[in-house]
N, C-alpha and C. Protein backbone atom coordinates (compact mmCIF):
# COMPACT_ATOMS: atom_id res chain seq x y z
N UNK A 1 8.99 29.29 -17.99
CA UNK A 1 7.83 29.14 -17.13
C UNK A 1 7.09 27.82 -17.43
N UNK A 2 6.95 27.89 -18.56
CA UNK A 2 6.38 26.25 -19.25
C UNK A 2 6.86 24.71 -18.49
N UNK A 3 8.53 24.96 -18.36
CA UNK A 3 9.15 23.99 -17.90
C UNK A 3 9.22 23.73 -16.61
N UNK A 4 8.67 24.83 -15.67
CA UNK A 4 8.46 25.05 -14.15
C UNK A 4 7.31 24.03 -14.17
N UNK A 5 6.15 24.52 -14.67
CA UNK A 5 4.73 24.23 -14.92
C UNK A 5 4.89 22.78 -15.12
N UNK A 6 5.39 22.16 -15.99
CA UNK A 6 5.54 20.85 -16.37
C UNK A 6 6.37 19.93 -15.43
N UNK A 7 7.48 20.58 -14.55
CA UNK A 7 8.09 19.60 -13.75
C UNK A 7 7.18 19.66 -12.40
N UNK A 8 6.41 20.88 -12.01
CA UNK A 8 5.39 20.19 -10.85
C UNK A 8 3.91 19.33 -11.17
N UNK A 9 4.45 19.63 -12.44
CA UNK A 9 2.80 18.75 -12.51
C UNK A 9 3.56 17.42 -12.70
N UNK A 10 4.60 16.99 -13.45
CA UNK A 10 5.25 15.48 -13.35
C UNK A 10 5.66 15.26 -11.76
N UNK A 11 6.13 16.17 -10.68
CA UNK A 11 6.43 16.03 -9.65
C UNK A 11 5.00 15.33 -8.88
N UNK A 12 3.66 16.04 -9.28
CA UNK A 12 2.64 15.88 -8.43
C UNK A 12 2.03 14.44 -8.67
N UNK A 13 2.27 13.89 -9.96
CA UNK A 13 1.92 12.56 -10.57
C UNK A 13 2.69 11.97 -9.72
N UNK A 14 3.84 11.91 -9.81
CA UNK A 14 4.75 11.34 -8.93
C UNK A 14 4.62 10.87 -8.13
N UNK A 15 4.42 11.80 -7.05
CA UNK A 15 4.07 11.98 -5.64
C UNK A 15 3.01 11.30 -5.37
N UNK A 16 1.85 11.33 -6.35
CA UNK A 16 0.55 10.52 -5.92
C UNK A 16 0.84 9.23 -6.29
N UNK A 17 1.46 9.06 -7.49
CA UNK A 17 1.94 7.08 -7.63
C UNK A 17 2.54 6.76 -6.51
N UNK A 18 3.72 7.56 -5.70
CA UNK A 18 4.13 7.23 -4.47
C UNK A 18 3.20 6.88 -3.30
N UNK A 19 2.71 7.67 -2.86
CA UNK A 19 1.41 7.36 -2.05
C UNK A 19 0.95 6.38 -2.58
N UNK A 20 -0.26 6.39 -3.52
CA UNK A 20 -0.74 5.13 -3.79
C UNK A 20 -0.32 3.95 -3.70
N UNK A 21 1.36 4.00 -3.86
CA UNK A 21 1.81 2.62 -3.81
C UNK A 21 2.44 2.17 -2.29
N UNK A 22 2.36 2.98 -1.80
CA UNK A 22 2.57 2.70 -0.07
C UNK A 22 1.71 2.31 0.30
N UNK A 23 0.12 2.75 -0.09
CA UNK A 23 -0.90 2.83 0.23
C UNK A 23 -1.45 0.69 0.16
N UNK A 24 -1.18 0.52 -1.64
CA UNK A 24 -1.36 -0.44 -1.41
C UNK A 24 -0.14 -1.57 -0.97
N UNK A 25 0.64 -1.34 -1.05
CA UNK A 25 1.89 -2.24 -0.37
C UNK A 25 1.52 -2.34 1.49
N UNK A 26 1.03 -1.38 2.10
CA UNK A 26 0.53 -1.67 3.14
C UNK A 26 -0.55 -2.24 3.39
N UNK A 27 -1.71 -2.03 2.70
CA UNK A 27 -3.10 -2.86 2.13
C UNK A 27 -2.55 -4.79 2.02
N UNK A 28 -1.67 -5.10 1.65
CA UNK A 28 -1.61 -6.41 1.13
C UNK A 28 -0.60 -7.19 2.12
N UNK A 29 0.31 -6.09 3.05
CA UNK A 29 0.65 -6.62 4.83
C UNK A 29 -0.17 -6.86 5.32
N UNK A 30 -1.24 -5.88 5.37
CA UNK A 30 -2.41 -6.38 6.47
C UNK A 30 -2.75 -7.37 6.16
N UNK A 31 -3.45 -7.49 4.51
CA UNK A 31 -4.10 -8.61 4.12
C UNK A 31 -3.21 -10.16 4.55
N UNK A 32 -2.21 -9.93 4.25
CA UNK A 32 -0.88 -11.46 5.11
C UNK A 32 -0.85 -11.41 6.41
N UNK A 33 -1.03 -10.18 6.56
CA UNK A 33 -1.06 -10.14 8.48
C UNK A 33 -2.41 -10.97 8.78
N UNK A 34 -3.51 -11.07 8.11
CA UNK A 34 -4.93 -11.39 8.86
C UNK A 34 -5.08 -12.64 8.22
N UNK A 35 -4.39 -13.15 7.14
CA UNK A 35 -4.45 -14.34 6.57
C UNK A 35 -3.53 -15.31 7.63
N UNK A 36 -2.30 -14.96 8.61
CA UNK A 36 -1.79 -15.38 9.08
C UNK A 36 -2.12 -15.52 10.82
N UNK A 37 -3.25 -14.42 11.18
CA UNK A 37 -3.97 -14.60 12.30
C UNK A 37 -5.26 -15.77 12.26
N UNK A 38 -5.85 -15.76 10.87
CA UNK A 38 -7.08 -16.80 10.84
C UNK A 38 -6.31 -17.86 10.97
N UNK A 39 -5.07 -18.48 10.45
CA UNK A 39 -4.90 -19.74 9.99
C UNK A 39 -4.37 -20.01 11.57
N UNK A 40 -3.46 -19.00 12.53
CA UNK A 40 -3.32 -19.48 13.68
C UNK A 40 -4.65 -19.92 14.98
N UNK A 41 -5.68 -18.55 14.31
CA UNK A 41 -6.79 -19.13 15.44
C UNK A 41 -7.51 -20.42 15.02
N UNK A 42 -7.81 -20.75 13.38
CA UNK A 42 -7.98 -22.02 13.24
C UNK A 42 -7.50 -22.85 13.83
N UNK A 43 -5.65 -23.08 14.32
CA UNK A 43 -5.35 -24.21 14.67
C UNK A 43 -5.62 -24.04 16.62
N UNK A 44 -6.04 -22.84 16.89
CA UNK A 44 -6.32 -23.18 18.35
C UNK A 44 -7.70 -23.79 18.40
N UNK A 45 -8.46 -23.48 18.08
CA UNK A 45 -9.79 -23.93 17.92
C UNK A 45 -10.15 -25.32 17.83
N UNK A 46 -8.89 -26.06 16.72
CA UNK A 46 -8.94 -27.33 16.72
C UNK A 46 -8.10 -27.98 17.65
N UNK A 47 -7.60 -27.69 18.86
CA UNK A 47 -7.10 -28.40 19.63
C UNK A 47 -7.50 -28.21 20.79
């Protein structure tokens, strides 16, 4: 029972480092996504 107990609680750690790391791996697309929209509307602006 101990070892049940212990592989969902390592399962549930798991699972939340997973998330979290989707979480921020998508966080830091956007952030390149909007770094790559300013630098294009900058260059309309200047022409």
């Amino acid at each position: 029972m101990d070892l049940l107990v212990g592989f969902l609680v390592f399962a549930g750690i798991f699972a939340l480092y997973d998330a979290l790391r989707k979480v921020n791996n998508n966080i830091l697309d956007q952030t390149e996504e909007i770094k790559k929209l300013h630098e294009e509307l900058a260059k309309h602006n200047k022409n």
